[in-house]
C-alpha atoms as a PDB file:
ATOM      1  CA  UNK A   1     115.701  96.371  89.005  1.00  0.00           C
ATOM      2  CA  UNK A   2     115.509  96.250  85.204  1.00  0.00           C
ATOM      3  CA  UNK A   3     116.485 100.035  83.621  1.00  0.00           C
ATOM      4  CA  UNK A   4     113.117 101.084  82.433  1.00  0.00           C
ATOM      5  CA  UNK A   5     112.940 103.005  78.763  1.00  0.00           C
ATOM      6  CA  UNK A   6     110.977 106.331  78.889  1.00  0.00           C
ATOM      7  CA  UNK A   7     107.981 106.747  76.504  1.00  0.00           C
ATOM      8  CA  UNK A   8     105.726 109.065  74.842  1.00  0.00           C
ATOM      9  CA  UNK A   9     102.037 108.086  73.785  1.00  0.00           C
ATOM     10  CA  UNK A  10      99.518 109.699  71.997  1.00  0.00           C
ATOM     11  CA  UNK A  11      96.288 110.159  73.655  1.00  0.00           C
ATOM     12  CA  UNK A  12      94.092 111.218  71.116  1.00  0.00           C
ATOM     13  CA  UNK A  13      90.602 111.955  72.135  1.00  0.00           C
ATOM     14  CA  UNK A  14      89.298 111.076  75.687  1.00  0.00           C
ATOM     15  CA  UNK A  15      87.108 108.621  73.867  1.00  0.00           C
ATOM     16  CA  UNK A  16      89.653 106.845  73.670  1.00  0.00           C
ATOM     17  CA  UNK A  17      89.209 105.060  77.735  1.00  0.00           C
ATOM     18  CA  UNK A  18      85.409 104.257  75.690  1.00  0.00           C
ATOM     19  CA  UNK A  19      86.203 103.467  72.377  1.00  0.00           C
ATOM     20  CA  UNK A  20      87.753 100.836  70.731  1.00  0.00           C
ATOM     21  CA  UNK A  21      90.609 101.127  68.498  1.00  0.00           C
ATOM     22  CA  UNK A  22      94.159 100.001  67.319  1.00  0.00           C
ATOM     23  CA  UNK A  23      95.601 102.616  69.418  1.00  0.00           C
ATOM     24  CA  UNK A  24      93.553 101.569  72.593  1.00  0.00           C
ATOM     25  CA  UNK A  25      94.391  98.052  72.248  1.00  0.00           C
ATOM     26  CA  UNK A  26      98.025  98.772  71.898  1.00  0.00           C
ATOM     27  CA  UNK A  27      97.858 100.944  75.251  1.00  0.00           C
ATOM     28  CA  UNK A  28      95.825  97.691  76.703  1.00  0.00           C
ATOM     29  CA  UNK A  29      98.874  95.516  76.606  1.00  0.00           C
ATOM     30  CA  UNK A  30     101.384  97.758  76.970  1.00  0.00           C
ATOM     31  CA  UNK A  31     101.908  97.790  80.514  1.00  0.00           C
ATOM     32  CA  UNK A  32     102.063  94.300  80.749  1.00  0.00           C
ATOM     33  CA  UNK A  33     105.203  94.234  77.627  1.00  0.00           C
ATOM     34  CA  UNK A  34     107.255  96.648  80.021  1.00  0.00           C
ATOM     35  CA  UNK A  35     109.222  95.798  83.252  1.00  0.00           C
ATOM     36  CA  UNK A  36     106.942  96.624  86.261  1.00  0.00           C
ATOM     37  CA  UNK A  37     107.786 100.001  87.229  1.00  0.00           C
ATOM     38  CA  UNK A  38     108.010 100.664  91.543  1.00  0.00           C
ATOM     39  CA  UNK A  39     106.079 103.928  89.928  1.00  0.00           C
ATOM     40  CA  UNK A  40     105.297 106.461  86.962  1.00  0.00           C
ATOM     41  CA  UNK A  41     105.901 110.054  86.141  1.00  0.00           C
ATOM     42  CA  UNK A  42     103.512 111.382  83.737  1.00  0.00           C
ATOM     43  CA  UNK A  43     103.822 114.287  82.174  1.00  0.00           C
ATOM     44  CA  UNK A  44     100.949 115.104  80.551  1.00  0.00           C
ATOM     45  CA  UNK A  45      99.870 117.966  77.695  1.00  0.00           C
ATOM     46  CA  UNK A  46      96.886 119.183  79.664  1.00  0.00           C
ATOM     47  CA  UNK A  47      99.152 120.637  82.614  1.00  0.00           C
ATOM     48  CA  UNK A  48     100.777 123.849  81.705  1.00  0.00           C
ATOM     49  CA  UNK A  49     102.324 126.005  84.507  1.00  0.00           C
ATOM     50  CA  UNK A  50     103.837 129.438  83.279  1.00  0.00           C
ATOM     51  CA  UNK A  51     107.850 130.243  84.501  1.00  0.00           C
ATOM     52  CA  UNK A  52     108.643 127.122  86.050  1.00  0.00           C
ATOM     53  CA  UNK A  53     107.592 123.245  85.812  1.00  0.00           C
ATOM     54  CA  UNK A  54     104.811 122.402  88.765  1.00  0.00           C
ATOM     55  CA  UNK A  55     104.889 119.057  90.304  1.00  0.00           C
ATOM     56  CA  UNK A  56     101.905 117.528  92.399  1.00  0.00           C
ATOM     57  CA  UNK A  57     102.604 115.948  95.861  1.00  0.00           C
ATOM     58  CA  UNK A  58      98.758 114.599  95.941  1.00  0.00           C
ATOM     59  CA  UNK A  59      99.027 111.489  97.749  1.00  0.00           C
ATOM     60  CA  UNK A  60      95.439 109.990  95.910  1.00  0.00           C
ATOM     61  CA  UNK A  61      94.926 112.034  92.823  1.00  0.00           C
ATOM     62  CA  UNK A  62      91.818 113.104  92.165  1.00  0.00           C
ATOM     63  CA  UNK A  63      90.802 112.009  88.792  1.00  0.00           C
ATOM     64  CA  UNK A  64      90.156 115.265  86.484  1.00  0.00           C
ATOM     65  CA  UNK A  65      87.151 114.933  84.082  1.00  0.00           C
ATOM     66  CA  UNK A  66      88.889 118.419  82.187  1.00  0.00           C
ATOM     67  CA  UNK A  67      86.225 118.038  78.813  1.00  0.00           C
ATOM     68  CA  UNK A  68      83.109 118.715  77.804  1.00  0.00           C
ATOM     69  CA  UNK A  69      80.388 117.175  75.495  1.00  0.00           C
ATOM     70  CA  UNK A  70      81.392 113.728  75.590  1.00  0.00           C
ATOM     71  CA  UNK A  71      79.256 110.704  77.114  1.00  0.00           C
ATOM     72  CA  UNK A  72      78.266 110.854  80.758  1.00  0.00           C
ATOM     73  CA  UNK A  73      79.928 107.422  81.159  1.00  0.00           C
ATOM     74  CA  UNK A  74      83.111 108.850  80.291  1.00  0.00           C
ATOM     75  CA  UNK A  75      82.557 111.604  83.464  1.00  0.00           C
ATOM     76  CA  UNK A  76      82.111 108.861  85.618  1.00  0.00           C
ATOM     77  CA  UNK A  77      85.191 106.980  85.032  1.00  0.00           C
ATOM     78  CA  UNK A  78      87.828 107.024  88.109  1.00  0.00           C
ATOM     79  CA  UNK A  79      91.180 105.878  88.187  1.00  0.00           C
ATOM     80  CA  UNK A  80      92.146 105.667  91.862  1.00  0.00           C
ATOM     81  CA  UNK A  81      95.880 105.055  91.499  1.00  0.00           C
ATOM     82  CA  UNK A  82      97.602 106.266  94.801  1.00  0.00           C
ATOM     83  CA  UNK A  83     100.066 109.216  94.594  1.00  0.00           C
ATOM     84  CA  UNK A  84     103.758 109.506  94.613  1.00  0.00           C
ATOM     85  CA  UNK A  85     104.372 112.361  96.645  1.00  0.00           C
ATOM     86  CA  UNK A  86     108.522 110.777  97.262  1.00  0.00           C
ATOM     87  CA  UNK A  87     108.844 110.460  93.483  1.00  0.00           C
ATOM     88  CA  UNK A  88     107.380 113.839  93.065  1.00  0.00           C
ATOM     89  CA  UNK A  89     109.588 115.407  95.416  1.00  0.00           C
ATOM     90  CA  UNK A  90     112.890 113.085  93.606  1.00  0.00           C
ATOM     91  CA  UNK A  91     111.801 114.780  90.220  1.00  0.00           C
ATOM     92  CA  UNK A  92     111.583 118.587  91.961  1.00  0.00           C
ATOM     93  CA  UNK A  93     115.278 117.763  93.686  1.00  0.00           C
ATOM     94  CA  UNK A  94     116.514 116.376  90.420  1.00  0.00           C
ATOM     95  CA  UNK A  95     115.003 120.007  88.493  1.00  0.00           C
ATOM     96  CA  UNK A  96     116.542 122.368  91.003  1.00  0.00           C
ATOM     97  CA  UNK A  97     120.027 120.236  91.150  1.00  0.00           C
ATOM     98  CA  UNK A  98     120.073 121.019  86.770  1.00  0.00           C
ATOM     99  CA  UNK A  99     118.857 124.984  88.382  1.00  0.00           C
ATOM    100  CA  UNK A 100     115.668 124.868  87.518  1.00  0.00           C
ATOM    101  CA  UNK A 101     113.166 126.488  89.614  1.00  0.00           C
ATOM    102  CA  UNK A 102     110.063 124.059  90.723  1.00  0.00           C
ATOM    103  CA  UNK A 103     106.639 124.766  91.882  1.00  0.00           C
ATOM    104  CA  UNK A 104     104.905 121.803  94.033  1.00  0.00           C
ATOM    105  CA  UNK A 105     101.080 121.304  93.884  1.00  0.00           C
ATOM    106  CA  UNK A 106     100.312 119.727  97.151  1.00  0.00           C
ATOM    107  CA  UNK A 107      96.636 118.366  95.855  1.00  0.00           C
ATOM    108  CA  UNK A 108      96.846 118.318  91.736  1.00  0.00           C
ATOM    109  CA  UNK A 109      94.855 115.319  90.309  1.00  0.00           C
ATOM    110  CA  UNK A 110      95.759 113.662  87.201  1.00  0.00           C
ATOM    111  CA  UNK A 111      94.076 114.962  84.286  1.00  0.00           C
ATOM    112  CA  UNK A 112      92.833 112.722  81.050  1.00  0.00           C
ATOM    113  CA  UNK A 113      96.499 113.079  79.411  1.00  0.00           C
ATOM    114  CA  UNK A 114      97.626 110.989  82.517  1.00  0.00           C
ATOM    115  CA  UNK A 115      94.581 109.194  83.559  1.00  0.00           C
ATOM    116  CA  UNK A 116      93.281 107.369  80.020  1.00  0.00           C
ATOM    117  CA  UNK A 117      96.464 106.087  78.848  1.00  0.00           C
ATOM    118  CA  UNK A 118      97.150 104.923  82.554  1.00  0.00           C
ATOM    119  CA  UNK A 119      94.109 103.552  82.953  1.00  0.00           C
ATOM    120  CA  UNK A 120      94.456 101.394  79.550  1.00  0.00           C
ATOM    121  CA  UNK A 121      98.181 100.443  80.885  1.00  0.00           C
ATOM    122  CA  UNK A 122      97.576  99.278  84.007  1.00  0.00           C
ATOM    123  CA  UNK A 123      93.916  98.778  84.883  1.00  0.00           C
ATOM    124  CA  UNK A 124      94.528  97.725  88.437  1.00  0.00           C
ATOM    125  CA  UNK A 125      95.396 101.408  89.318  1.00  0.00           C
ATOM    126  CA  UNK A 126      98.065  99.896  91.772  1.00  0.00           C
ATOM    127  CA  UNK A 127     100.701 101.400  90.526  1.00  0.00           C
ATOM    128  CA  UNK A 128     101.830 104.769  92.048  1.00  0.00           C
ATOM    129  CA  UNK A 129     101.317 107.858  90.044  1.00  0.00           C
ATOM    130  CA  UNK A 130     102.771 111.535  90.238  1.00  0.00           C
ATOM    131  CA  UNK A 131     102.135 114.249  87.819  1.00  0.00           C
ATOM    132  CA  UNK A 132     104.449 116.731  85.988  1.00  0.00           C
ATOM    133  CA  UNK A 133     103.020 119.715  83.966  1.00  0.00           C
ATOM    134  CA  UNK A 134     104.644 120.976  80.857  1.00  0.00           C
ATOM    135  CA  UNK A 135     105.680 124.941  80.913  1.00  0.00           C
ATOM    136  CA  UNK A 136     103.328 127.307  78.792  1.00  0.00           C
ATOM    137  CA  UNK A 137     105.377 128.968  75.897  1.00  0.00           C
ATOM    138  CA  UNK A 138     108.654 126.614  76.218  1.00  0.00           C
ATOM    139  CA  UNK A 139     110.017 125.398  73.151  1.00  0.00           C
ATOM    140  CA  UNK A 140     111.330 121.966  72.356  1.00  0.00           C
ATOM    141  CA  UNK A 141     114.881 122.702  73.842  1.00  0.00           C
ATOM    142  CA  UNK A 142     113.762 123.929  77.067  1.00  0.00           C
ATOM    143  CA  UNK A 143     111.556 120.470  77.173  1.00  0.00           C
ATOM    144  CA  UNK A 144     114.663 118.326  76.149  1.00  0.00           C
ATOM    145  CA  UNK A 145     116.630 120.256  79.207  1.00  0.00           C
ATOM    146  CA  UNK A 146     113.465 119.083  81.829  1.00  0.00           C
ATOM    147  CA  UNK A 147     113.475 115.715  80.356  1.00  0.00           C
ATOM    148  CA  UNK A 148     117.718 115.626  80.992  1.00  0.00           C
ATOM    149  CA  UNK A 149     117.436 116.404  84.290  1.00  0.00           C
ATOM    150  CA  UNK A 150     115.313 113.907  85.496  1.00  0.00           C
ATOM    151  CA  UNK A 151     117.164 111.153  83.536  1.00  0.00           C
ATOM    152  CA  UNK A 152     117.982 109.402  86.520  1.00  0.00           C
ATOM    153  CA  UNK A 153     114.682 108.101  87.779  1.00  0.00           C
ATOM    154  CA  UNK A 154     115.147 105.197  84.946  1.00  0.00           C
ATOM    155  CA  UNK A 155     117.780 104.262  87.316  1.00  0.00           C
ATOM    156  CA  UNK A 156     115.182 104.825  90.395  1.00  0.00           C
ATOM    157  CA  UNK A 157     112.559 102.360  89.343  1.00  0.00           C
ATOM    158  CA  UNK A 158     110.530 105.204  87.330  1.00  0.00           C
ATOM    159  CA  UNK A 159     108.676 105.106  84.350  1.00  0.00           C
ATOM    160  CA  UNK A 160     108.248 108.446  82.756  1.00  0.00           C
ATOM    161  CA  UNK A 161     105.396 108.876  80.400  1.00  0.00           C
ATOM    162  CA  UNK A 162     104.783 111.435  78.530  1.00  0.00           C
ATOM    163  CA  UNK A 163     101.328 111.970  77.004  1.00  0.00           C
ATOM    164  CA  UNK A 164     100.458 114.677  74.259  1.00  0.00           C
ATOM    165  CA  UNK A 165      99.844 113.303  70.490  1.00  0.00           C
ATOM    166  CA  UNK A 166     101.904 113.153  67.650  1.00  0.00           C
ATOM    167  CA  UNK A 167      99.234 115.280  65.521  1.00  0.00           C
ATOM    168  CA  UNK A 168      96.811 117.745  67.315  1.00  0.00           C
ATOM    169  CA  UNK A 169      95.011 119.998  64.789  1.00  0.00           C
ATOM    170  CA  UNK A 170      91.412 119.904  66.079  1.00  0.00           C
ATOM    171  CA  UNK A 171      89.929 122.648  63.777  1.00  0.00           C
ATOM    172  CA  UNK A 172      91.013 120.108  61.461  1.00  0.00           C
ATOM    173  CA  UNK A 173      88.137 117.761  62.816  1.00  0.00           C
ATOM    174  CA  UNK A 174      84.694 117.633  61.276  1.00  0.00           C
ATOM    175  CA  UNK A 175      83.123 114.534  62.475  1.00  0.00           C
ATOM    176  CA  UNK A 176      85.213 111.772  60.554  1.00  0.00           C
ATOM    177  CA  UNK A 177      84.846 108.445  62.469  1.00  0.00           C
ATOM    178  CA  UNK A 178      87.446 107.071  64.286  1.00  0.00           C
ATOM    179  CA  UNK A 179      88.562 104.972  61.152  1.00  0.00           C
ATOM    180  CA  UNK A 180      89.017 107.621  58.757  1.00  0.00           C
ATOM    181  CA  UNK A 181      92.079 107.886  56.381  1.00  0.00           C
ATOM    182  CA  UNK A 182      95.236 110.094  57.174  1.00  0.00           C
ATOM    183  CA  UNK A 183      95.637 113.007  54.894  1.00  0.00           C
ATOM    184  CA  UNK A 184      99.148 113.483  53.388  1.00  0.00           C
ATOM    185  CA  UNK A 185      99.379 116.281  55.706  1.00  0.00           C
ATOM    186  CA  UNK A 186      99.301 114.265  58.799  1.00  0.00           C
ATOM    187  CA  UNK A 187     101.360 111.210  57.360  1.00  0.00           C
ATOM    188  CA  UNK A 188     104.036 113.500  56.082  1.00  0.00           C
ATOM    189  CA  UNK A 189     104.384 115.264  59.178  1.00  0.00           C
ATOM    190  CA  UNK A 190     104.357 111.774  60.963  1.00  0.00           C
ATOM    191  CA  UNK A 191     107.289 110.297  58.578  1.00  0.00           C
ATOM    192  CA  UNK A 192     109.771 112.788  59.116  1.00  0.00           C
ATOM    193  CA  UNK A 193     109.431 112.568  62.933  1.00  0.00           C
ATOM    194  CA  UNK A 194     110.243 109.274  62.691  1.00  0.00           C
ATOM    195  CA  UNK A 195     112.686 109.842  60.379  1.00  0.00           C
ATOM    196  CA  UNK A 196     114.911 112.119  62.065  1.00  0.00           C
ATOM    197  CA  UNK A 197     114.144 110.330  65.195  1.00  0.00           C
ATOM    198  CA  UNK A 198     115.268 106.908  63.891  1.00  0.00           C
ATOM    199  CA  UNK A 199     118.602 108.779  62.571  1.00  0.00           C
ATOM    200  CA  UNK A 200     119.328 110.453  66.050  1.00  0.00           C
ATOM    201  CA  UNK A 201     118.721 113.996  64.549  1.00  0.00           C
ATOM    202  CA  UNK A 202     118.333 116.008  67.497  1.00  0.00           C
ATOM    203  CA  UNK A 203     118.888 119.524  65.586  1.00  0.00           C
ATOM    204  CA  UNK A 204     116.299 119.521  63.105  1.00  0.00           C
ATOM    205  CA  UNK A 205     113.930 118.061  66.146  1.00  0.00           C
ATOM    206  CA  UNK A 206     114.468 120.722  68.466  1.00  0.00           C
ATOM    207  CA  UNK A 207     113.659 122.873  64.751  1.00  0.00           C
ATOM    208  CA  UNK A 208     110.601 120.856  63.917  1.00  0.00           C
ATOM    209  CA  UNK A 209     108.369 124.020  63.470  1.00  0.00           C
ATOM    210  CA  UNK A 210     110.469 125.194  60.429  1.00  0.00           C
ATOM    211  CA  UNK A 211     112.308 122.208  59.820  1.00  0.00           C
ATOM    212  CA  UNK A 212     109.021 119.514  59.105  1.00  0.00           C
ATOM    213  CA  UNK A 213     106.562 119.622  56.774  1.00  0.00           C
ATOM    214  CA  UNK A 214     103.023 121.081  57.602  1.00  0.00           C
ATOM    215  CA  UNK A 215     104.230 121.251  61.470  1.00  0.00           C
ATOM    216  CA  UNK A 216     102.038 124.250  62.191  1.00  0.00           C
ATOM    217  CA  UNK A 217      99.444 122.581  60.123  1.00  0.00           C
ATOM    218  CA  UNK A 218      99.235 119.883  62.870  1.00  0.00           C
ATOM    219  CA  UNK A 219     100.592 121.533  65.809  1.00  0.00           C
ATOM    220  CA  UNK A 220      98.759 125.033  65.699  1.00  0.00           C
ATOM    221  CA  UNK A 221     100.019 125.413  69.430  1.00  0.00           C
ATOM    222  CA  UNK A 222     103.154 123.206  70.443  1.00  0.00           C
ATOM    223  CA  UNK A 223     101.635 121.891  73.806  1.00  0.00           C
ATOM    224  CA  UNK A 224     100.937 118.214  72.226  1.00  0.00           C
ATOM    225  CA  UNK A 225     104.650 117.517  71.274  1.00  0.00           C
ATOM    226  CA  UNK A 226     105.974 119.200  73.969  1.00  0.00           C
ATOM    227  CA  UNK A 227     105.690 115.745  76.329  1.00  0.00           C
ATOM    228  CA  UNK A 228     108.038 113.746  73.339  1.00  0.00           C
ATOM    229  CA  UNK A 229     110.994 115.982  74.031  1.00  0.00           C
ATOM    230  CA  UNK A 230     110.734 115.407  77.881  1.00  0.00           C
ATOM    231  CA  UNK A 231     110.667 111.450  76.893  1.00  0.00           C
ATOM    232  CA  UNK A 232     113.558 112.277  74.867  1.00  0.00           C
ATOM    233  CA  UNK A 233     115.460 113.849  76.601  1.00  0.00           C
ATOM    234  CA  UNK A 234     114.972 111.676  80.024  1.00  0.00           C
ATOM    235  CA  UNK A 235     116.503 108.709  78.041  1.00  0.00           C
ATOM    236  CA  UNK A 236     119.774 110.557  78.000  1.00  0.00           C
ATOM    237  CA  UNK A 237     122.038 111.920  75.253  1.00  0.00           C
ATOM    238  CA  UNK A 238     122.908 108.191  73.627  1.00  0.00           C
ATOM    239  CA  UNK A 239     118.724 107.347  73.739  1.00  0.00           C
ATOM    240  CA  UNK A 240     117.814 104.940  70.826  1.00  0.00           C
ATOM    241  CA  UNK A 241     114.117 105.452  69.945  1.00  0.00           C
ATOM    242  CA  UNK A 242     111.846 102.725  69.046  1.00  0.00           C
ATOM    243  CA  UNK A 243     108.248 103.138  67.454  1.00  0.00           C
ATOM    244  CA  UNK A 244     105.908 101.036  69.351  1.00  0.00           C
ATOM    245  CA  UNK A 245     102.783 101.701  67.513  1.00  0.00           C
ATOM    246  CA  UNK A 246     101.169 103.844  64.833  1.00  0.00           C
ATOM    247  CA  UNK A 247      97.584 104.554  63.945  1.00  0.00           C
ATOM    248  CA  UNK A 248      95.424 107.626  63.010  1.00  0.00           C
ATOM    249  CA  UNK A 249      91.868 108.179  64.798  1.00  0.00           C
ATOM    250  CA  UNK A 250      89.374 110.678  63.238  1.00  0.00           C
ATOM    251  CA  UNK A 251      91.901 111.593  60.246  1.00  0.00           C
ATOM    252  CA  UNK A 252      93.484 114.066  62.212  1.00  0.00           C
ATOM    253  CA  UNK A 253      94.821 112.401  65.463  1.00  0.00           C
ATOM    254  CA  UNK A 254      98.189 110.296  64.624  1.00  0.00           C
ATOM    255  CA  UNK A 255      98.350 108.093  68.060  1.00  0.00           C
ATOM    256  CA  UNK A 256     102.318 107.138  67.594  1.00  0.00           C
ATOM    257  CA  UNK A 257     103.619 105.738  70.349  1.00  0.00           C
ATOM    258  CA  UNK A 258     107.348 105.766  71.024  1.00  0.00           C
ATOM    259  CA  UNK A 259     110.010 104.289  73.245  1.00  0.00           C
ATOM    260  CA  UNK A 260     113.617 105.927  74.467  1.00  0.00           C
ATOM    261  CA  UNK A 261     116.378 103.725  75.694  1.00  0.00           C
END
């Protein structure tokens, strides 16, 4: 079985399983570029669990419509991928081995973090999903250390994705259309991720809220990067990262896309 990487994707608005765009037809073949995994972890922004990482042992996810005030089409969308209560249970083992305490959810479905960029990925729903949440208040570090221990389900047939965005600043957002221009704000911000990811700069990472420019401009609350350090870290300490795509929706949303192998 071919070592899979571990990735982090930007899922922008949940228009995104409706609307068209660069970043939705990268997610459409992207699936299809990677080995087939046996199943996925996702670890999505929308799940927070305070004091301890929660994983869900639902063995058919419900799938969680957790917006408001978009399309009704978009409510009735269902992604019936079957759970993966095993791999679940591998990722809580793996957690408490590093000493992390673990809460299991027995029924959690996947919310639009996992479900839209899944459903764009593979379309078929037939491969099996489990859910991670992210803890409420951790910082990068304590991210990195989740993502570490469960570095061994590349080995295991496991694709971890992690879903947040690379910009999240929604007060930011006043109606521009999905086209609109980047400010320098959001490209600048963008750049130096990529820059100190390309040079392996773990430090100034971990940092990013007083080491990058305008990061509390486009993280006003962390939750949205928090998935990339899991990615990160999972990939394990010698992890070369690879940027698969890169597109802004609604001048505010950079949908970067990155790999870690």
């Amino acid at each position: 079985m071919s070592r899979l990487p571990t990735l982090f994707v930007s899922h922008g608005s949940p228009m995104l399983a409706l609307q068209d765009s660069p970043a939705r037809r990268f997610l459409d073949g992207l699936g299809a570029s990677l080995p087939r995994p046996r199943a996925v972890l996702a670890v999505s922004a929308h799940w927070e669990t305070l004091g301890a990482p929660a994983v869900s042992l639902a063995p058919r996810p419900a799938t969680i419509h957790d917006f408001g005030g978009f399309p009704r089409a978009l409510f009735e969308i269902q992604y019936p991928a079957p759970g993966a209560p095993e791999v679940a249970e591998r990722a809580a083992s793996l957690l408490e081995q590093a000493g992390m305490a673990v809460q299991r959810a027995p029924d959690r479905g996947l919310d639009h973090g996992a479900w839209v960029p899944l459903r764009l990925m593979y379309p078929q729903a037939d491969v099996p999903v489990a859910q991670m949440s992210i803890l409420h208040g951790g910082d990068p570090a304590a991210h990195l250390a989740l993502g570490q221990a469960l570095a061994a389900l590349r080995e295991e047939g496991v694709l971890v994705l992690a879903s947040g965005s690379l910009t999240h600043n929604l007060y930011e957002y006043r109606g521009q259309g999905v086209d609109a221009p980047a400010p320098g704000w959001v490209a600048g911000f963008g750049d130096w991720i990529k820059a100190r990811l390309d040079a392996g700069d773990r430090a100034a990472l971990l940092d990013y809220r007083r080491a990058a420019p305008y990061a509390a401009q486009n993280h006003p609350t962390d939750e949205h990067l928090l998935p990339l350090f899991v990615a990160l870290g999972a990939a394990g300490p010698q992890a070369h990262a690879t940027r698969l795509h890169a597109s802004v929706e609604h001048g505010v949303l950079a949908m970067d896309a990155y790999a870690f192998d």
